[in-house]
Protein backbone atom coordinates (compact mmCIF):
# COMPACT_ATOMS: atom_id res chain seq x y z
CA UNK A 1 -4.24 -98.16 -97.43
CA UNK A 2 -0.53 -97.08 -96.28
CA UNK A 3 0.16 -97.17 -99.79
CA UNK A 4 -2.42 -94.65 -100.29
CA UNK A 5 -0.93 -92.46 -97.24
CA UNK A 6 2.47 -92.13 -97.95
CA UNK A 7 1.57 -90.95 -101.63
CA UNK A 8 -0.95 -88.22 -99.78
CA UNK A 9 1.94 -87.33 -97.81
CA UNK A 10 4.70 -87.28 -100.14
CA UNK A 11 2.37 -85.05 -102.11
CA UNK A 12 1.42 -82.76 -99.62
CA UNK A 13 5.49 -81.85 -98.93
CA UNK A 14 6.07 -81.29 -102.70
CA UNK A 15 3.14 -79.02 -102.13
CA UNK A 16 4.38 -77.41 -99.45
CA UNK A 17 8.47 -77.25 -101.26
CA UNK A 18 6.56 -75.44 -103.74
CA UNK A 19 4.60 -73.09 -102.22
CA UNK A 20 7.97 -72.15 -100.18
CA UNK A 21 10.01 -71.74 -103.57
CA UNK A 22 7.24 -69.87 -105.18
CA UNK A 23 7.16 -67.21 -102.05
CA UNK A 24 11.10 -66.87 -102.23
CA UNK A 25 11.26 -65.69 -105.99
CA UNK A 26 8.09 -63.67 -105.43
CA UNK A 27 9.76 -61.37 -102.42
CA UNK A 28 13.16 -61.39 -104.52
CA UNK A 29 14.93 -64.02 -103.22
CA UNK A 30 15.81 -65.80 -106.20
CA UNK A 31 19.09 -67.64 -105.60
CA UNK A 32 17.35 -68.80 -102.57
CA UNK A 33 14.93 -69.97 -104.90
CA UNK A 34 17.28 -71.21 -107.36
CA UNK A 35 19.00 -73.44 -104.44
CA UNK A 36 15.31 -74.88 -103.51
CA UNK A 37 14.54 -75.89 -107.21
CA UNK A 38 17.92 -77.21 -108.03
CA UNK A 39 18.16 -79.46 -104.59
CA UNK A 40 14.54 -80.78 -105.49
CA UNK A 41 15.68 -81.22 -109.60
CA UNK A 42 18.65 -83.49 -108.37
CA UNK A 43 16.53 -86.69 -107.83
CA UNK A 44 14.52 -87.90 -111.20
CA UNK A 45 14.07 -84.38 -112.78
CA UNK A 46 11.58 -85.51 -115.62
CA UNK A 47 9.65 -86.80 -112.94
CA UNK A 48 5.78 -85.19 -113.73
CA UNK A 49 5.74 -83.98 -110.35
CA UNK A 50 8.84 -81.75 -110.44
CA UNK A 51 7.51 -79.54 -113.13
CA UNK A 52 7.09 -76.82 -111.02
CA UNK A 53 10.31 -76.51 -109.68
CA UNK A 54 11.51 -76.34 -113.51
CA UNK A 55 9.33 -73.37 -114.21
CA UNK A 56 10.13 -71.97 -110.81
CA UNK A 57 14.10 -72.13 -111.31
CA UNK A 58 13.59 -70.60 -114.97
CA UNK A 59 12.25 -67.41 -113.87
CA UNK A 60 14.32 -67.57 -110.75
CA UNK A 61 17.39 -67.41 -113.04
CA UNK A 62 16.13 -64.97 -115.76
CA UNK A 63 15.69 -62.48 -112.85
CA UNK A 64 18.39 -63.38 -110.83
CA UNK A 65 20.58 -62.67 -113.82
CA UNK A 66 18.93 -59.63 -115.17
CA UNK A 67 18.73 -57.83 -111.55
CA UNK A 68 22.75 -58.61 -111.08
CA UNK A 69 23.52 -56.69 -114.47
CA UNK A 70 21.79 -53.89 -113.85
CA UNK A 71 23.83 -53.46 -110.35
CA UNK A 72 26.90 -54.06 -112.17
CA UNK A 73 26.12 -51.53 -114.83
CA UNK A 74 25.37 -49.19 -111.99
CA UNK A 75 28.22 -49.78 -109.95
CA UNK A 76 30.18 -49.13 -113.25
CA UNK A 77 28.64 -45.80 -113.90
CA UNK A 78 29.10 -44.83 -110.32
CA UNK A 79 33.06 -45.32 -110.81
CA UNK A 80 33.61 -45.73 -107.52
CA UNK A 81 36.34 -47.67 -106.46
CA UNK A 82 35.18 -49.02 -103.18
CA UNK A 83 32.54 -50.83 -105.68
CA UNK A 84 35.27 -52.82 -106.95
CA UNK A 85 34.60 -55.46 -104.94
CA UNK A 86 31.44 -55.67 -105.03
CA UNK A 87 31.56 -55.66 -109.23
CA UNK A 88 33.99 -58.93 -108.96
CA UNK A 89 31.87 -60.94 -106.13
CA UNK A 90 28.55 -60.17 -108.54
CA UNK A 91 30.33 -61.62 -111.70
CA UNK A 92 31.64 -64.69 -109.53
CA UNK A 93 27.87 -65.27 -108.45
CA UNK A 94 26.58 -64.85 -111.86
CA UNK A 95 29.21 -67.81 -113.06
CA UNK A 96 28.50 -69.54 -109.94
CA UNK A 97 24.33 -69.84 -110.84
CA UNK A 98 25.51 -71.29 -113.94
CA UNK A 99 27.59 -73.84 -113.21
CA UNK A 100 25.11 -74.53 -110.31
CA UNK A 101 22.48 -75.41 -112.77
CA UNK A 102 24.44 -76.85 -116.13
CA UNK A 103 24.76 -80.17 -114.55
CA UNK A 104 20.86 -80.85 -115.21
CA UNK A 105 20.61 -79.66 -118.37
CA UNK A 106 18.29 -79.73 -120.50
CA UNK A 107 15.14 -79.67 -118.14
CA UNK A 108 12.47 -80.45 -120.32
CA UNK A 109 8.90 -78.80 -119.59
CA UNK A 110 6.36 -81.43 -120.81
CA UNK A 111 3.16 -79.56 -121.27
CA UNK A 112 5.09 -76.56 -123.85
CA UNK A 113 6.89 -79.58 -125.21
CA UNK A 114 10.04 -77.74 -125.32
CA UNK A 115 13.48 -77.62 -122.63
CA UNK A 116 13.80 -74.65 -120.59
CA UNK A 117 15.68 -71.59 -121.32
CA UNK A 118 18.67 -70.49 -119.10
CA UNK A 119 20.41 -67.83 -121.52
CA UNK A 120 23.90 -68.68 -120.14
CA UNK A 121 27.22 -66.41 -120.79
CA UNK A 122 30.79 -66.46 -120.77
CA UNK A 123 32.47 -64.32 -117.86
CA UNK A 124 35.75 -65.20 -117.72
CA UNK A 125 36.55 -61.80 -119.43
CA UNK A 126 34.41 -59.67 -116.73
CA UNK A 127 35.95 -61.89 -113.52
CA UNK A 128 39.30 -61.74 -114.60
CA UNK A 129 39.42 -57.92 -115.46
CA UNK A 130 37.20 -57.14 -112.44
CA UNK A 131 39.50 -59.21 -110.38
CA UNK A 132 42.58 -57.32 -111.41
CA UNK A 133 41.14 -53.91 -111.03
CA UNK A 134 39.97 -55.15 -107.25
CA UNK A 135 43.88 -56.53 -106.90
CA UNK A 136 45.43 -53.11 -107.81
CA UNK A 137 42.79 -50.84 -106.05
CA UNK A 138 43.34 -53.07 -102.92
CA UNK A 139 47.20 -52.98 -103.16
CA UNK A 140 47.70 -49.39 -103.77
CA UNK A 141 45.24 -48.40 -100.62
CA UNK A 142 47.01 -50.54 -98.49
CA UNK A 143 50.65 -49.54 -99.77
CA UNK A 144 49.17 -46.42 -98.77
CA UNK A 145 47.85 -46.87 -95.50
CA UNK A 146 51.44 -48.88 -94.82
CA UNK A 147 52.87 -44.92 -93.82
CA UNK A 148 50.64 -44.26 -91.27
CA UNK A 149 50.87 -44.42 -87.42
CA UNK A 150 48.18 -46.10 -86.51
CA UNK A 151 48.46 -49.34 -85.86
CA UNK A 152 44.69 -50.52 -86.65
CA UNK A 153 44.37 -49.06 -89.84
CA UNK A 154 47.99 -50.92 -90.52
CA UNK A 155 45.94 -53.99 -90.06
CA UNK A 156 43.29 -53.06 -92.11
CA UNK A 157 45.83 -53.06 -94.81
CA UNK A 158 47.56 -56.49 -93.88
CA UNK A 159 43.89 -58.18 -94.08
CA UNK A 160 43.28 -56.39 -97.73
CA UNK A 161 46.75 -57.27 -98.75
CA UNK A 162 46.04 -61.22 -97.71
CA UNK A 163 43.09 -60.49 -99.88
CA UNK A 164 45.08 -59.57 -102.45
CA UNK A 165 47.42 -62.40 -102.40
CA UNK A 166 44.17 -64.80 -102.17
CA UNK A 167 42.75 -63.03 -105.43
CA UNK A 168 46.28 -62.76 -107.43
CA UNK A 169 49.17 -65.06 -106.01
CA UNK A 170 52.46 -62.98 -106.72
CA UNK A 171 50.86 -59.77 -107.60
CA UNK A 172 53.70 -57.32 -107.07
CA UNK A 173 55.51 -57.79 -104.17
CA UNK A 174 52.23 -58.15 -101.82
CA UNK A 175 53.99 -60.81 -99.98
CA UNK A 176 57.19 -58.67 -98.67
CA UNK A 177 54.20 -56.06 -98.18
CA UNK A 178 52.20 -58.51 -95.98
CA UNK A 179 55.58 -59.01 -93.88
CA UNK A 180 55.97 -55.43 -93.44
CA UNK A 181 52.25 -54.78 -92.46
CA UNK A 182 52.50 -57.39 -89.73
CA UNK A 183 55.79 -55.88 -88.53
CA UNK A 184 54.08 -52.51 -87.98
CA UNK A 185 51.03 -53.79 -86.51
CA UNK A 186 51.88 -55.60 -84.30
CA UNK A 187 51.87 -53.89 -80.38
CA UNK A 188 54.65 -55.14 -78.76
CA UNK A 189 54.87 -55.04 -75.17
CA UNK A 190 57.85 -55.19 -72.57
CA UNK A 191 56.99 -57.15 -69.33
CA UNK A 192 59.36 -56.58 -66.32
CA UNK A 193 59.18 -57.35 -62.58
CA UNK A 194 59.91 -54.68 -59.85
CA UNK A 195 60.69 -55.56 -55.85
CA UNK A 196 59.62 -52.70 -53.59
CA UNK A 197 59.75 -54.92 -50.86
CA UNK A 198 62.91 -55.56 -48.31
CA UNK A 199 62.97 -58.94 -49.13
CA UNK A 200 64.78 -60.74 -51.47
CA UNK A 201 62.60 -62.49 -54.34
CA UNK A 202 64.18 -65.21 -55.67
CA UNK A 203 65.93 -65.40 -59.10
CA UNK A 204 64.23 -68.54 -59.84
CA UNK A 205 60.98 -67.06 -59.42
CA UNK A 206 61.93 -64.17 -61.22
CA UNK A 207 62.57 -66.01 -64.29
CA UNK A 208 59.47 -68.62 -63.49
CA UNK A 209 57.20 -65.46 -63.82
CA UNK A 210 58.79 -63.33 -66.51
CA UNK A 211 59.05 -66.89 -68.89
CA UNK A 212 55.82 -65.85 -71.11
CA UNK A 213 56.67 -68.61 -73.36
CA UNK A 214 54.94 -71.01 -70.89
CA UNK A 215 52.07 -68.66 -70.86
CA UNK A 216 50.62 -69.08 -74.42
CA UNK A 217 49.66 -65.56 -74.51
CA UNK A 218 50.98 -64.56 -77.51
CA UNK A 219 48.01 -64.02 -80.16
CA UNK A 220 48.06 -62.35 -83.85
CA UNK A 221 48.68 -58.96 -82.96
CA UNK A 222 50.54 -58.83 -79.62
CA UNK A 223 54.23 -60.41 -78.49
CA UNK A 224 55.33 -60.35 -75.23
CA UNK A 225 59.27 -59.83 -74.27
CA UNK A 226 60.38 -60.52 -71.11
CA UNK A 227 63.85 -59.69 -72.39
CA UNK A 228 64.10 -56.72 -74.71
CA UNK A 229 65.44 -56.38 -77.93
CA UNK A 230 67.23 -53.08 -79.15
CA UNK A 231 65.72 -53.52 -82.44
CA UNK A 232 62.32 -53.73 -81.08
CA UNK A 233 60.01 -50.35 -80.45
CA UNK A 234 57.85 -51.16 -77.19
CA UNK A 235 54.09 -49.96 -77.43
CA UNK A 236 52.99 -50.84 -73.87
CA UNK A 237 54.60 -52.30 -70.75
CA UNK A 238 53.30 -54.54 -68.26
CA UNK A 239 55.27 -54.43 -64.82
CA UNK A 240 54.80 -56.66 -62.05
CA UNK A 241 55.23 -54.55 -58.70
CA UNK A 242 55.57 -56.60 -55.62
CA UNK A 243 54.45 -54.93 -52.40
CA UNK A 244 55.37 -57.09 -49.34
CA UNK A 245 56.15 -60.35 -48.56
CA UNK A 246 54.88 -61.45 -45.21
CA UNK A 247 56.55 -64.78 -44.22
CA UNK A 248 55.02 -66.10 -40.54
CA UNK A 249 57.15 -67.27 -37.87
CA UNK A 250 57.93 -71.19 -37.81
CA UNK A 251 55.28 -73.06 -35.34
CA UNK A 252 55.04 -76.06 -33.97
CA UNK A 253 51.59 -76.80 -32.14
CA UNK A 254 50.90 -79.44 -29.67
CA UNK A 255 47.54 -81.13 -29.22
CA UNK A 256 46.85 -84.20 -26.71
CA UNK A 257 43.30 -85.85 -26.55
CA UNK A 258 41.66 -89.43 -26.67
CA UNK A 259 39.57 -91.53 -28.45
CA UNK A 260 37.72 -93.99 -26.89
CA UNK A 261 35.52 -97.14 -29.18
CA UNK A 262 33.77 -100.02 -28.38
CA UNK A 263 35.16 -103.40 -30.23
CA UNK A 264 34.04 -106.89 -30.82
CA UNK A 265 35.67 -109.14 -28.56
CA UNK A 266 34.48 -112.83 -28.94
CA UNK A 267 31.59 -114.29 -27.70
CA UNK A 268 30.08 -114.78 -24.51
CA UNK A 269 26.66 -116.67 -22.86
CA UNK A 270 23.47 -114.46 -22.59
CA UNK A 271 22.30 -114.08 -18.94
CA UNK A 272 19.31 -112.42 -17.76
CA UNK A 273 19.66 -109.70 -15.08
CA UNK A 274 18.75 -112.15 -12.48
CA UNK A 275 22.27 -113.92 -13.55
CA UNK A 276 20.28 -117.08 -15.58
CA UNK A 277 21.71 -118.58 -18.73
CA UNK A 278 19.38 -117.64 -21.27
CA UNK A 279 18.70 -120.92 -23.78
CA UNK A 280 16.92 -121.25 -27.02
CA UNK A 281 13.81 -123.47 -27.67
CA UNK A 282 15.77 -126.47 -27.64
CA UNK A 283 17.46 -125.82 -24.60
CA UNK A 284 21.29 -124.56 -26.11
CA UNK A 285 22.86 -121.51 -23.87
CA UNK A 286 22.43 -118.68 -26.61
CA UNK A 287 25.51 -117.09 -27.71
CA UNK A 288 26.13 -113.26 -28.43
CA UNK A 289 28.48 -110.91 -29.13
CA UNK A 290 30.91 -109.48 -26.75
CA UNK A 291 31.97 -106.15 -26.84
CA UNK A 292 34.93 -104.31 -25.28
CA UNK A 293 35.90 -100.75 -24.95
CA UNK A 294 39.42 -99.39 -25.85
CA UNK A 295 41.33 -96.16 -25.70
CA UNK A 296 44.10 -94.26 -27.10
CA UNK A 297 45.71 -91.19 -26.06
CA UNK A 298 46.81 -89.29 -29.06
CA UNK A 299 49.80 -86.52 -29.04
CA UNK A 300 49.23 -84.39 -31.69
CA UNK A 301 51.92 -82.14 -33.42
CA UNK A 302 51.33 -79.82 -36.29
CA UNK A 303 54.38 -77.92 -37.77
CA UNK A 304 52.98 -74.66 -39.57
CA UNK A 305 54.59 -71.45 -41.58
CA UNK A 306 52.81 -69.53 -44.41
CA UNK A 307 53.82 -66.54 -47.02
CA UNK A 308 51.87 -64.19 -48.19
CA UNK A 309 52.85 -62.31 -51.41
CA UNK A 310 51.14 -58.60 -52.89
CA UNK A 311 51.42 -57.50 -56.30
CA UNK A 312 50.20 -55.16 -58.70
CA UNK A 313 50.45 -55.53 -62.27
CA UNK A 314 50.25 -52.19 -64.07
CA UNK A 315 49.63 -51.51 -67.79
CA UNK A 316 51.53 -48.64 -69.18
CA UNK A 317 51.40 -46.59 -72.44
CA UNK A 318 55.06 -46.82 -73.39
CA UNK A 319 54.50 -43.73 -76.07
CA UNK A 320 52.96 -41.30 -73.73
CA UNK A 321 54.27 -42.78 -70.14
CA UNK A 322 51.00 -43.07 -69.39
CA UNK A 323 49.34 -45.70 -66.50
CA UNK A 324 46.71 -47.26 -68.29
CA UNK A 325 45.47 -49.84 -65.47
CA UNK A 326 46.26 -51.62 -62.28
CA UNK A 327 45.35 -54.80 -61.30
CA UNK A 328 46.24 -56.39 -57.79
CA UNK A 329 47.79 -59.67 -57.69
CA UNK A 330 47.88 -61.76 -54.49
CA UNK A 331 49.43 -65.36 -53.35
CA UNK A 332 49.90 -67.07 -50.39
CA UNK A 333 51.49 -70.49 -49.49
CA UNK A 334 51.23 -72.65 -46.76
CA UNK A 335 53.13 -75.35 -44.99
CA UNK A 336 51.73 -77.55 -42.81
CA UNK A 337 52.94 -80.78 -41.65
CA UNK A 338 50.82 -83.48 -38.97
CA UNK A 339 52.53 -85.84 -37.30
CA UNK A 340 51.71 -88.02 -33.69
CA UNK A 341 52.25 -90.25 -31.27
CA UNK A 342 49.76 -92.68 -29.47
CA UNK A 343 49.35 -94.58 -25.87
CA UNK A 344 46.93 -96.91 -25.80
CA UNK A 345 45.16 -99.12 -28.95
CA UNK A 346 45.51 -97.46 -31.96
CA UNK A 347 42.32 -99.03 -32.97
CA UNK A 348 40.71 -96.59 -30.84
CA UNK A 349 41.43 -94.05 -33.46
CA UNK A 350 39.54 -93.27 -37.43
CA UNK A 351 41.26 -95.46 -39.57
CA UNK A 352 41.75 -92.26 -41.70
CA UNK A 353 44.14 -90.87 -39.01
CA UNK A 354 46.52 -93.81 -39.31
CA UNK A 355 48.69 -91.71 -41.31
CA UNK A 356 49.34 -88.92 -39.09
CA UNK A 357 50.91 -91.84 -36.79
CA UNK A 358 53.47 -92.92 -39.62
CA UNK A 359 55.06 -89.04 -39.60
CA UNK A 360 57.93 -87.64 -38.43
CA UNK A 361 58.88 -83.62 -37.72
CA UNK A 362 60.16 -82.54 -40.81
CA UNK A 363 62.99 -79.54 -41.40
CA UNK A 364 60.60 -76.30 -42.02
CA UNK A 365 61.50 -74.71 -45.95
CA UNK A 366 63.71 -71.77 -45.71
CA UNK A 367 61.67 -68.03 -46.22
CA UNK A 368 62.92 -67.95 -49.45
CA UNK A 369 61.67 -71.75 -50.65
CA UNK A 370 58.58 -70.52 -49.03
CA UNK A 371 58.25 -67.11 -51.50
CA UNK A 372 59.46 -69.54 -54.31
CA UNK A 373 56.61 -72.40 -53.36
CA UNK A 374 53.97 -69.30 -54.23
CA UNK A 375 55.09 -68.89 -58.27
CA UNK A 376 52.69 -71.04 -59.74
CA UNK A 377 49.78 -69.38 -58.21
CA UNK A 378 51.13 -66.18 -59.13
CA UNK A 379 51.91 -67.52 -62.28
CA UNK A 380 48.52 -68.50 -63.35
CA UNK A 381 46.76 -65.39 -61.66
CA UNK A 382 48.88 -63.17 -63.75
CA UNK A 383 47.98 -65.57 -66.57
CA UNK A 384 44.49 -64.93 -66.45
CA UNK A 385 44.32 -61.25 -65.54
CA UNK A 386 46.44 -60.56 -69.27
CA UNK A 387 43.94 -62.87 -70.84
CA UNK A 388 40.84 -60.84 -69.38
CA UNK A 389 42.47 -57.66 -69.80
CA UNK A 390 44.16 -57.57 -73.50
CA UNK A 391 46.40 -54.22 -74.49
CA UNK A 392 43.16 -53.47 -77.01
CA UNK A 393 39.68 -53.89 -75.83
């Protein structure tokens, strides 16, 4: 009986593979078609059962084959060169359906007693000649578009000329082309840093913030120079403008309080409140648990000083001297140091606090260590407001 199941199953899915392959070629989708037929032909193709598929990927083919002709004759007639492309990718697919299907060849169809016909041709000829007209059309547009200004349609002509060196390796001198249309595509942008405060910003900082080769940020079509070169023409600038620097005064705050807790000390006898040892059923004096309280007083001093650091970071149009966008940029830094003394039993106290009692004072950083201590927020804030906000949308 399982026996029996799996074969009603198995046949119902061949079925159903069918059905699907016969409603692809019927709406026009033959190489979809073709793919179904030749991924079910794979496994035991004289099998009785796969019979359909055979007659399926036969017409699939034939039409396949006769529809892509006709659009290549077309395209020919039309002489347009923008077609091109199109002409060479259609002659590819043609050889491609062949060489798809060869490899199960001859597919015999049992009940006509004779193999299947796939009227196969040579392309080499068409690819190779379409492929060089493609190569040429493709080079000379992009030579072309190499003399103007804008730097988008310069890129356009970079990806057709990697095309081109993809298609023919060596064609012409597409490679020192390639070079060229990356050179002139490319935006290059000029980052600088600007004080308008009346404080002194460290140099250390300065060059923390302005090192963009710790930032990653560099991507296909943008560089960023923190240092400029005279043989480099800037597109865009990005300038970091600091505002004010607000340092607070050194502090040093004293705090006094105590902890009180109740700890296990020993045992003792359990007496009633009339003063009676209490005893157990066998007459022993029961024992409990004797508890003591303790206390600590704690002298608490905290040492505290913070910075606070404004920015902007404006985009500029280095052609046209033109603001593009301003972003504010913000950091502060804190240092705070705990530190106490105790009176008492330090037991009193969270264990967790212990470590305040190992401390000492410690010598408060200088204003500028302090402005310094806030560059790697302001490094990574700046980081992500040039990822979220690239040159070109």
């Amino acid at each position: 009986m399982k026996k029996i199941t799996t074969l009603f199953l198995l046949a119902v899915l061949a079925s159903c593979g069918v059905k699907q392959t016969t409603n692809l070629l019927t709406s026009g989708e033959y190489d979809a078609a073709i793919d179904n037929s030749v991924n079910s032909l794979r496994g035991n193709k004289d099998k009785k059962g796969k019979q359909d598929y055979i007659y399926l990927l036969e017409e699939a083919f034939a039409k396949a084959k006769d529809r892509d002709l006709r659009l290549i004759n077309l395209m020919i007639k039309d002489a347009n060169p923008q077609k091109l492309e199109k002409i060479y990718d259609t002659y590819v697919l043609l050889n491609n359906r062949q060489e798809q299907i060869r490899p199960l060849l001859p597919l015999r169809l049992m009940k006509e007693n004779r193999n299947a016909k796939f009227e196969f041709e040579d392309y080499s000829d068409q690819i190779v000649s379409s492929k060089n007209a493609l190569a040429k059309y493709l080079y000379d547009n992009a030579k072309a578009l190499l003399f103007t200004k804008d730097k988008l349609t310069i890129r356009r002509a970079y990806d057709d000329l990697v095309y081109v060196e993809q298609l023919s390796p060596n064609f012409k001198d597409t490679k020192k082309l390639i070079d060229e249309a990356y050179a002139k595509g490319t935006d290059y942008v000029a980052v600088s840093l600007k004080n308008d405060t009346k404080m002194v910003i460290p140099q250390d900082l300065q060059r923390d913030l302005l090192d963009f080769s710790t930032y990653g940020l560099n991507d296909k079509w943008t560089v960023y120079h923190s240092n400029k070169l005279k043989s480099t023409t800037y597109d865009y600038g990005i300038t970091v403008n600091f505002n004010d620097i607000l340092i607070s005064p050194e502090q040093v705050k004293e705090k006094q309080f105590l902890k009180e807790k109740q700890i296990k000390d020993g045992v003792k006898t359990l007496v009633d409140a009339r003063g009676n040892v209490v005893k157990d059923s066998l007459g022993n004096p029961i024992k409990v648990d004797n508890f003591k309280t303790i206390r600590v007083d704690i002298y608490e001093f905290r040492q505290f000083k913070s910075a606070m650091v404004t920015a902007k970071v404006d985009y500029v149009d280095l052609k046209t001297n033109q603001l593009l966008e301003t972003f504010p940029l913000s950091s502060e830094f804190i240092f705070e140091n705990i530190y106490s003394n105790y009176r008492g039993d330090k037991r009193a106290a969270d264990e967790s606090y212990y470590t305040y009692f190992g401390r000492k004072a410690v010598p408060f950083p200088s204003n500028e260590q302090m402005v310094f201590d806030t560059g790697e927020d302001l490094k990574l804030k700046l980081k992500n407001i040039i990822i979220r906000n690239k040159i070109r949308k």
